[in-house]
PDB file of N, CA and C in Angstrom:
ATOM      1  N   UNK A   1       4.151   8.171   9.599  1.00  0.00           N
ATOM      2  CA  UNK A   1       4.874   9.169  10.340  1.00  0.00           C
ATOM      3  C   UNK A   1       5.337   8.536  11.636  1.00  0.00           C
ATOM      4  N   UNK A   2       6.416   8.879  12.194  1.00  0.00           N
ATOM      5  CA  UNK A   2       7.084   8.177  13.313  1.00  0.00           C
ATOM      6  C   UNK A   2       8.049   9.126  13.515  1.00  0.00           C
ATOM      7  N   UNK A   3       8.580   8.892  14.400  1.00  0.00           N
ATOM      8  CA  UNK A   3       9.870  10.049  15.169  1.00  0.00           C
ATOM      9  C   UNK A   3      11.232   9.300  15.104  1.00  0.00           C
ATOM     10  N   UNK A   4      12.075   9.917  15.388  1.00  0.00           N
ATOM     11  CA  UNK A   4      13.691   9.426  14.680  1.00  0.00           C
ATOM     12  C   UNK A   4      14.240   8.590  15.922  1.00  0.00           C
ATOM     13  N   UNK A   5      13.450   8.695  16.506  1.00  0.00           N
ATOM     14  CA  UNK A   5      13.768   7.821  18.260  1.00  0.00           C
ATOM     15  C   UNK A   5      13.708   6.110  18.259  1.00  0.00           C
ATOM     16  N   UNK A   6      14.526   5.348  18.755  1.00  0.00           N
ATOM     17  CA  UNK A   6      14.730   4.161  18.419  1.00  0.00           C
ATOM     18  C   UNK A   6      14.875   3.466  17.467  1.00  0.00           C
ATOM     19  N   UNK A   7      14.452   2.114  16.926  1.00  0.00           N
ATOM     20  CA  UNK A   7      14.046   1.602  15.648  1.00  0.00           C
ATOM     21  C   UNK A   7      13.210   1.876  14.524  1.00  0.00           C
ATOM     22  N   UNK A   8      12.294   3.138  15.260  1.00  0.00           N
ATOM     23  CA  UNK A   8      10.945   3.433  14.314  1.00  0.00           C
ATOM     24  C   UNK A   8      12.102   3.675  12.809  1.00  0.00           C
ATOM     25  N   UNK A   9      13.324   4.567  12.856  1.00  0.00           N
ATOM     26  CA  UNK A   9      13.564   5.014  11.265  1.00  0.00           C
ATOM     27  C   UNK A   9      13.784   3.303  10.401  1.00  0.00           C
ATOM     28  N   UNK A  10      14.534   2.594  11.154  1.00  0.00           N
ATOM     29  CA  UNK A  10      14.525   1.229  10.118  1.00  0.00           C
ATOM     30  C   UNK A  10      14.021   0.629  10.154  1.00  0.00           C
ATOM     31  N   UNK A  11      12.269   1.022  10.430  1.00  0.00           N
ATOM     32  CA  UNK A  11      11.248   0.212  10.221  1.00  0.00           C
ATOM     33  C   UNK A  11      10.434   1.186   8.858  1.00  0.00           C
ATOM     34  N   UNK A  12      10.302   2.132   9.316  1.00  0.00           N
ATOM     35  CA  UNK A  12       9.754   3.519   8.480  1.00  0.00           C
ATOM     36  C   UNK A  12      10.517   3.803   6.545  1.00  0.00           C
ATOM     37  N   UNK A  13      11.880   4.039   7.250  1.00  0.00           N
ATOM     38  CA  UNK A  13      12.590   4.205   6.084  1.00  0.00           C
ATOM     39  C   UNK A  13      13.201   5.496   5.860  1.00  0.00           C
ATOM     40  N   UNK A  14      13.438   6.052   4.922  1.00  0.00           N
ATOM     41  CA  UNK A  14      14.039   7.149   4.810  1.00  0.00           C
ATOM     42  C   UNK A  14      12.585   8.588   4.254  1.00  0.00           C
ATOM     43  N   UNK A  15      13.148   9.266   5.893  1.00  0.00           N
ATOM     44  CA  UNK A  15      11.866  10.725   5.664  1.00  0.00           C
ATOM     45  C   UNK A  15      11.503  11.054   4.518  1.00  0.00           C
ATOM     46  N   UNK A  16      10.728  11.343   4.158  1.00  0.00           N
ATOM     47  CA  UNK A  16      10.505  11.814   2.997  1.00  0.00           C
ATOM     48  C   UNK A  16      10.431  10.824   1.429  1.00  0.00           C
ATOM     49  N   UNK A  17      10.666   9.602   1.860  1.00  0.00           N
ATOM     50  CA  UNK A  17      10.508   8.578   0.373  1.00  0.00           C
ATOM     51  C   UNK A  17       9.251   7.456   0.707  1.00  0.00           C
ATOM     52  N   UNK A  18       9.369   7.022   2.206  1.00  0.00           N
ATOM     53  CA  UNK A  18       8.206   5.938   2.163  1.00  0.00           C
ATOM     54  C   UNK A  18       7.523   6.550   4.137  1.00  0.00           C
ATOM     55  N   UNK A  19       7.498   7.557   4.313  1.00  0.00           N
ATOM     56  CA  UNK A  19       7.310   8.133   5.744  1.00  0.00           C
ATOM     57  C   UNK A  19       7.670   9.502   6.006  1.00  0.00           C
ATOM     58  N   UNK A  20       7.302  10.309   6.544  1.00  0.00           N
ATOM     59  CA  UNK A  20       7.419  10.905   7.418  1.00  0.00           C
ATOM     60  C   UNK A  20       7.966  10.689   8.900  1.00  0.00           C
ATOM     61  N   UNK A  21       9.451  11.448   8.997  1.00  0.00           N
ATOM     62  CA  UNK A  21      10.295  11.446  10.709  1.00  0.00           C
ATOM     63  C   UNK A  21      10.328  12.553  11.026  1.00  0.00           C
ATOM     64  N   UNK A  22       9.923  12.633  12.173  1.00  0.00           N
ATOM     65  CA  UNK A  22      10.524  13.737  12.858  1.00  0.00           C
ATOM     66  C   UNK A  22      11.394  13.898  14.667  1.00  0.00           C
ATOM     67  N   UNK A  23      11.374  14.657  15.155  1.00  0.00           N
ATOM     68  CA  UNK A  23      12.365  14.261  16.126  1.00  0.00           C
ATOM     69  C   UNK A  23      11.620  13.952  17.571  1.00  0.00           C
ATOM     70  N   UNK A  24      12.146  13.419  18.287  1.00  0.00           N
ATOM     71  CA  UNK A  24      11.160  13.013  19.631  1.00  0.00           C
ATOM     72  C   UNK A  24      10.925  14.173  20.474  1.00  0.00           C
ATOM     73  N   UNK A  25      10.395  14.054  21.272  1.00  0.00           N
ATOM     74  CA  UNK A  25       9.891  15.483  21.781  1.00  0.00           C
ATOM     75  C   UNK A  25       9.630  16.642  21.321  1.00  0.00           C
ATOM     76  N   UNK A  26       9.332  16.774  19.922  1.00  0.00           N
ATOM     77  CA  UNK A  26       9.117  18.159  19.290  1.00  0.00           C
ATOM     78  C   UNK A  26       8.123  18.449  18.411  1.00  0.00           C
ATOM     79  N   UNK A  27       6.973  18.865  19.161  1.00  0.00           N
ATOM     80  CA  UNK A  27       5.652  19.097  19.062  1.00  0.00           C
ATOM     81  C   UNK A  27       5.409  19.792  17.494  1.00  0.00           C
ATOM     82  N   UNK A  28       6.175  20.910  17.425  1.00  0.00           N
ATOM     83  CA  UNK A  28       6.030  21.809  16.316  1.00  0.00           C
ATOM     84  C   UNK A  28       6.794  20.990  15.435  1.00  0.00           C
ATOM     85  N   UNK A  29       7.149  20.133  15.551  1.00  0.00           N
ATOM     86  CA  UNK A  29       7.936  19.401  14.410  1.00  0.00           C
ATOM     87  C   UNK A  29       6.632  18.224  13.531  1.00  0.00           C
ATOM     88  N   UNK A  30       5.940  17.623  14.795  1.00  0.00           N
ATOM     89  CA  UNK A  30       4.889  16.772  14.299  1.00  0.00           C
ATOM     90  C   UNK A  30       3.449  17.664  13.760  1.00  0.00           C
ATOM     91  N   UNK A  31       3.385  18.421  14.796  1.00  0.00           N
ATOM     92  CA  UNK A  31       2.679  19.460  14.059  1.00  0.00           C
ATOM     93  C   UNK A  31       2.675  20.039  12.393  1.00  0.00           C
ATOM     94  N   UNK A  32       4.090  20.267  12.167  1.00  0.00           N
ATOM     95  CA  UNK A  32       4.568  20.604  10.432  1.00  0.00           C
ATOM     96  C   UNK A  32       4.209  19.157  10.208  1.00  0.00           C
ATOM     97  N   UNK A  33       4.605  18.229  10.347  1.00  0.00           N
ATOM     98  CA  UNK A  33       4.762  17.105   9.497  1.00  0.00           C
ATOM     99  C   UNK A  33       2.950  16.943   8.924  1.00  0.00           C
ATOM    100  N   UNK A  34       2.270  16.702  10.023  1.00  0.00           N
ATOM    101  CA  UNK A  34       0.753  16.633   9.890  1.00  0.00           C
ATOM    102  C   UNK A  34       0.295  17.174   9.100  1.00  0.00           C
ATOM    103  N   UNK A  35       0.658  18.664   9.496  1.00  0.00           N
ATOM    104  CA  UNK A  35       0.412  19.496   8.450  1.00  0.00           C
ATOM    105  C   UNK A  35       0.550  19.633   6.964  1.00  0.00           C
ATOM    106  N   UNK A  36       1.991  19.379   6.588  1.00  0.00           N
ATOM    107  CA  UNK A  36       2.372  18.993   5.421  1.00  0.00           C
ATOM    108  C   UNK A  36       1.833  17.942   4.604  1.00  0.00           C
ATOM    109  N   UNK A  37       1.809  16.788   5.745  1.00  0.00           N
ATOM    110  CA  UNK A  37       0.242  15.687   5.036  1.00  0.00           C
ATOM    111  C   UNK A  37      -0.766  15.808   4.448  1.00  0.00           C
ATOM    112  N   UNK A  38      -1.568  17.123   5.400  1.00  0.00           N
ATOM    113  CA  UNK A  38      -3.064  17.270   5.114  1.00  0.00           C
ATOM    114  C   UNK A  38      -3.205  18.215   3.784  1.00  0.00           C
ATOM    115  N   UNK A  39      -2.285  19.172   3.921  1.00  0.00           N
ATOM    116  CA  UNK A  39      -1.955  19.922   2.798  1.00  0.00           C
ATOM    117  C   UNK A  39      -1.598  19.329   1.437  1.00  0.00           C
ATOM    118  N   UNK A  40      -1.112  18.165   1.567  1.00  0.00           N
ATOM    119  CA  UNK A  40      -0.359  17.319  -0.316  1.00  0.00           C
ATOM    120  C   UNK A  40      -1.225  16.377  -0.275  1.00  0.00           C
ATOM    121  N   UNK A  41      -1.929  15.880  -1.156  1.00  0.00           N
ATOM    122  CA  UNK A  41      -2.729  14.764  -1.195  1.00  0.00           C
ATOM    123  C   UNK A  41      -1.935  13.864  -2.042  1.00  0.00           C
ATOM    124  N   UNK A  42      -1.316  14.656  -3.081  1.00  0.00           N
ATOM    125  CA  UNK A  42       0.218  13.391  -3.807  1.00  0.00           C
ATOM    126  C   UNK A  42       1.395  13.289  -2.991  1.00  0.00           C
ATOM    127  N   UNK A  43       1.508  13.980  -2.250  1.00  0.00           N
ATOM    128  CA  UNK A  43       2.658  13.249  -1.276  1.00  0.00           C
ATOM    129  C   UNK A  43       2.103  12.268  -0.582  1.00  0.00           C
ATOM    130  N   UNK A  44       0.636  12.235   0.376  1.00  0.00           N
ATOM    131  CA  UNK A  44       0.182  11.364   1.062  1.00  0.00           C
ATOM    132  C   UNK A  44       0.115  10.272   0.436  1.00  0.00           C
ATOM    133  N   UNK A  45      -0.039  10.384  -1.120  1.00  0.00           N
ATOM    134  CA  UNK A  45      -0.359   8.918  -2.131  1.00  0.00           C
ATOM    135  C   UNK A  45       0.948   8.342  -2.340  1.00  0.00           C
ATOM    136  N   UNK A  46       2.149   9.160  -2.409  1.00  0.00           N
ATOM    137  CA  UNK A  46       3.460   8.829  -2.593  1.00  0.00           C
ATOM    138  C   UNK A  46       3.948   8.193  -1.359  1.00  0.00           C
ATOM    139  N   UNK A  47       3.913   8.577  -0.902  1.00  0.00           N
ATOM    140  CA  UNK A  47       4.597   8.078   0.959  1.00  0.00           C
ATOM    141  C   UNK A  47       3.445   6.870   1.121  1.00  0.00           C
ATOM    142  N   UNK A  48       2.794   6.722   0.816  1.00  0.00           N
ATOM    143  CA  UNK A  48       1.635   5.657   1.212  1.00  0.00           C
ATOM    144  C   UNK A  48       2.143   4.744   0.691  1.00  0.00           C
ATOM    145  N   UNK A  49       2.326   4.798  -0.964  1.00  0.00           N
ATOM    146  CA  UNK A  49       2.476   3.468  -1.976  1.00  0.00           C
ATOM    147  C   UNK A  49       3.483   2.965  -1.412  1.00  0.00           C
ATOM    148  N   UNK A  50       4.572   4.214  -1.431  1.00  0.00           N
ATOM    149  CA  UNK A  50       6.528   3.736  -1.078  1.00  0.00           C
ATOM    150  C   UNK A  50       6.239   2.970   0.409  1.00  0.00           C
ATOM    151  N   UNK A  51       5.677   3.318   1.025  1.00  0.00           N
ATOM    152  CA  UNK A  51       5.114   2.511   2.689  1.00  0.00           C
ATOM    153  C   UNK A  51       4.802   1.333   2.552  1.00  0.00           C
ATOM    154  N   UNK A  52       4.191   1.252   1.725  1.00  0.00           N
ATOM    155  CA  UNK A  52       3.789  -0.163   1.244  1.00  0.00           C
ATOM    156  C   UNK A  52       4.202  -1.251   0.841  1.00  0.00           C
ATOM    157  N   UNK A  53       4.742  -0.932   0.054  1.00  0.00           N
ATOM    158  CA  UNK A  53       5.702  -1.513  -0.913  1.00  0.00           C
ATOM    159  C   UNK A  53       7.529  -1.738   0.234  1.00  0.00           C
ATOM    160  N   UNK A  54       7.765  -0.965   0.337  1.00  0.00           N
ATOM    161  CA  UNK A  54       8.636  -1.140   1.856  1.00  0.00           C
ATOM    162  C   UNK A  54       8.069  -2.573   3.096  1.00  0.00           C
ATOM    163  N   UNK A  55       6.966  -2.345   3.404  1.00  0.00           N
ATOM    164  CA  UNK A  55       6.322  -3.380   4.339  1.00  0.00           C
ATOM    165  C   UNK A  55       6.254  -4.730   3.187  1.00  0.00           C
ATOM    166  N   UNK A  56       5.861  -4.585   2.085  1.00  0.00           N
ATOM    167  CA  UNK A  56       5.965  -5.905   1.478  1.00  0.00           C
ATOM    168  C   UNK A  56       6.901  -6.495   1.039  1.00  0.00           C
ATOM    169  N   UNK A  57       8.285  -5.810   1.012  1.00  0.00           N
ATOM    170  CA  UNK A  57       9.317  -6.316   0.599  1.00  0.00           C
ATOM    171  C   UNK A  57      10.192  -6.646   1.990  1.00  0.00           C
ATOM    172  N   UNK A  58      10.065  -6.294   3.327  1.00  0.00           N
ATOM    173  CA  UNK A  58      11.405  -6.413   4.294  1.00  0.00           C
ATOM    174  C   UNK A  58      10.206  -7.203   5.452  1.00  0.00           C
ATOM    175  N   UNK A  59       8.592  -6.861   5.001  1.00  0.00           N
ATOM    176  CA  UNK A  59       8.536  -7.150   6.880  1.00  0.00           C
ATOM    177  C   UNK A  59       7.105  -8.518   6.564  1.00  0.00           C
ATOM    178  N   UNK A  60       7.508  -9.134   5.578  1.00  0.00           N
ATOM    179  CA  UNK A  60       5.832  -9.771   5.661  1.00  0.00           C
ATOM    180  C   UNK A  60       6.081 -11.261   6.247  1.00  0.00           C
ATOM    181  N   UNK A  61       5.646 -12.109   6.248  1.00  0.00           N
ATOM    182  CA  UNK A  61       5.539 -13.146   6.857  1.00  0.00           C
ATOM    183  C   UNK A  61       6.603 -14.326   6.126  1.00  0.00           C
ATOM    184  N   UNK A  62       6.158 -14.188   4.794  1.00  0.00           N
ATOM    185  CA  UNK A  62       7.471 -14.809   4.098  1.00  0.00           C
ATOM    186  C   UNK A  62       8.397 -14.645   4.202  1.00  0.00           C
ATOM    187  N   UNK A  63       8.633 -13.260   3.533  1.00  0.00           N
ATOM    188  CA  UNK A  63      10.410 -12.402   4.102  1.00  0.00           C
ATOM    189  C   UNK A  63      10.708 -12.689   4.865  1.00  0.00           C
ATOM    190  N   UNK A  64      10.213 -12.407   6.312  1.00  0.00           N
ATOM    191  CA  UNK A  64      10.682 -13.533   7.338  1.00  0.00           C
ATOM    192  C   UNK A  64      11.350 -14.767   7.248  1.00  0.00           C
ATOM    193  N   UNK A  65      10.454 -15.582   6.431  1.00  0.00           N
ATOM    194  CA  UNK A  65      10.982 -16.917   6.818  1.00  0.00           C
ATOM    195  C   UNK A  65      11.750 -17.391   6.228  1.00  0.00           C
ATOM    196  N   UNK A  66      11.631 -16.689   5.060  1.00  0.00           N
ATOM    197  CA  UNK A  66      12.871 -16.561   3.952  1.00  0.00           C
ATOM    198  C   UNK A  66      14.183 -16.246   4.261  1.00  0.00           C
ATOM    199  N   UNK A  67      14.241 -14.871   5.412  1.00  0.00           N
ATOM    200  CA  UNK A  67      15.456 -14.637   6.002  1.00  0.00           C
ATOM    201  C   UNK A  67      15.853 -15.534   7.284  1.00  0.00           C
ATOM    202  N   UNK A  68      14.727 -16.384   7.670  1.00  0.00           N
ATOM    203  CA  UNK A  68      15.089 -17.162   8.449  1.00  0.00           C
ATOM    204  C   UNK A  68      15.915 -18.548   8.433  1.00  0.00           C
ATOM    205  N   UNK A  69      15.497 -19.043   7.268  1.00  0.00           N
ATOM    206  CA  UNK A  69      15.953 -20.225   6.297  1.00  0.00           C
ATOM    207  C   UNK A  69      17.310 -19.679   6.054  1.00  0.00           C
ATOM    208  N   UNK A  70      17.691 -18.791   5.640  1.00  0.00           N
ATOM    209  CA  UNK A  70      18.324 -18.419   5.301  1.00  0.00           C
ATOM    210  C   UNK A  70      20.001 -18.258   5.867  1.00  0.00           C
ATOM    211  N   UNK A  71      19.775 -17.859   7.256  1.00  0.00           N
ATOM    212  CA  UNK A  71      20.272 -17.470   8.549  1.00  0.00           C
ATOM    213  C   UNK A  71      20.698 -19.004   8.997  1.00  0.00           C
ATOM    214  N   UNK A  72      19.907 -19.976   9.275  1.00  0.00           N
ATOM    215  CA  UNK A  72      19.423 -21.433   9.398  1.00  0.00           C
ATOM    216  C   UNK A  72      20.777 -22.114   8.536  1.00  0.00           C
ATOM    217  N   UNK A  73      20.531 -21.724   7.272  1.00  0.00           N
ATOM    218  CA  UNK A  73      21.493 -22.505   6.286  1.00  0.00           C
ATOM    219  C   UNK A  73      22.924 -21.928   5.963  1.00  0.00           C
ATOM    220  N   UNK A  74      23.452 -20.893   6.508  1.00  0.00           N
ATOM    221  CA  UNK A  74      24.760 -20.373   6.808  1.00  0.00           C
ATOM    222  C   UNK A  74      25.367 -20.720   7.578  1.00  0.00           C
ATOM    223  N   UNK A  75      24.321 -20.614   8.540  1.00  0.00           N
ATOM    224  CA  UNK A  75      24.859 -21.584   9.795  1.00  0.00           C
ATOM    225  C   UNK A  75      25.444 -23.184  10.019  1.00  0.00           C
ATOM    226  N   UNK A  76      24.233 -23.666   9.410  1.00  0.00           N
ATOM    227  CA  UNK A  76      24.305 -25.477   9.172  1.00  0.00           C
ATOM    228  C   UNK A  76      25.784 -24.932   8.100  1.00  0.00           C
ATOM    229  N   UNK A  77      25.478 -24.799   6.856  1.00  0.00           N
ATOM    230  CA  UNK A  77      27.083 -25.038   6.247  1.00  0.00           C
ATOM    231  C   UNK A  77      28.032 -24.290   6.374  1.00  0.00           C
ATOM    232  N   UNK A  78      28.183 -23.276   7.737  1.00  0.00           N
ATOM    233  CA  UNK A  78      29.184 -23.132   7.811  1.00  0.00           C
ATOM    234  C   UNK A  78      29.695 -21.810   7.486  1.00  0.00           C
ATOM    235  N   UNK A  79      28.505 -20.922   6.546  1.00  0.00           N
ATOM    236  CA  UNK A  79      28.860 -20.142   5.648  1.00  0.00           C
ATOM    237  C   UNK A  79      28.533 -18.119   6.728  1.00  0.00           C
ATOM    238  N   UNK A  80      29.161 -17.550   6.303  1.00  0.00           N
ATOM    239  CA  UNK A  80      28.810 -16.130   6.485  1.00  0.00           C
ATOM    240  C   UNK A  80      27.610 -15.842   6.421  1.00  0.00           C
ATOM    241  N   UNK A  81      27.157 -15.189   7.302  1.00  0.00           N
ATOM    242  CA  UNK A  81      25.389 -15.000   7.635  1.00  0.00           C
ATOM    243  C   UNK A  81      25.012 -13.870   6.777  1.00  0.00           C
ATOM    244  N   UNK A  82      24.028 -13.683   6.442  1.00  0.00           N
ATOM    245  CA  UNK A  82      23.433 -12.710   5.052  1.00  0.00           C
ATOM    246  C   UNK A  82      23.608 -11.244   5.808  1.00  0.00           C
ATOM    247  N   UNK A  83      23.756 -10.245   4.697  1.00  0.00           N
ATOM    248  CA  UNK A  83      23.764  -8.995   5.728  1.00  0.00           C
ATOM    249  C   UNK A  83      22.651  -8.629   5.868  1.00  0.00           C
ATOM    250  N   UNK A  84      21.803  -8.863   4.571  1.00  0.00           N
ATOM    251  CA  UNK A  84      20.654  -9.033   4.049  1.00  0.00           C
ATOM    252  C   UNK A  84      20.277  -9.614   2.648  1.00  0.00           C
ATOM    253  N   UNK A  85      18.627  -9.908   2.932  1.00  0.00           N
ATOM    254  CA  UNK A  85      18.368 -11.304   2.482  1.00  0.00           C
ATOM    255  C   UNK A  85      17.498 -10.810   0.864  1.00  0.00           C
ATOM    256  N   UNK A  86      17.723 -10.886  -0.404  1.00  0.00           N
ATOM    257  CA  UNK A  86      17.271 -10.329  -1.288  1.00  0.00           C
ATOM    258  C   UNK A  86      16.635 -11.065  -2.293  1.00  0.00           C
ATOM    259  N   UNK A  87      15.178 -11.547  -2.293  1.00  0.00           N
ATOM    260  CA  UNK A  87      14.524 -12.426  -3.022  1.00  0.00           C
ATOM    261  C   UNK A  87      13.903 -11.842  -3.883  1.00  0.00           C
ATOM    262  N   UNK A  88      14.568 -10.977  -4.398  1.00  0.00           N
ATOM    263  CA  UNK A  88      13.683 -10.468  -5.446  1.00  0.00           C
ATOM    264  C   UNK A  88      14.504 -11.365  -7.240  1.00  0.00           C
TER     265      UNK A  88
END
């Protein structure tokens, strides 16, 4: 869960598939969200896995360096920089 304020959504992802957003300053908003958590125990398992699986595909240590190499070697030859980097 995170709020729609800064970078948190394109770190998070899209509400409702791998997180919970809600809006900054709005208490009764995090309040529902919490709520809605404690209440679904398969949504909490759903949003958990999709969370997961999100962090292992865009933010792990490889991916990184993978998109770094990557970035690295467009550059050296010359070429258009990735918009993004897809090693699957």
């Amino acid at each position: 869960m995170a709020t729609t304020g800064g970078a948190l959504p394109e770190v998070v992802g899209t509400s409702g598939e791998t997180g919970l957003l809600v809006e900054p300053n709005n208490p009764d908003a995090l309040v529902a969200a919490i709520r809605t958590l404690l209440d679904d125990a398969a949504l909490r398992a759903r949003l958990g896995a999709s969370g997961r699986e999100r962090v292992i595909e865009r933010f792990t240590w490889e991916v990184t360096a993978r998109g770094t190499a990557a970035c690295y070697d467009a550059v050296l030859t010359k070429s258009a920089l990735p918009d993004s980097v897809d090693f699957t």
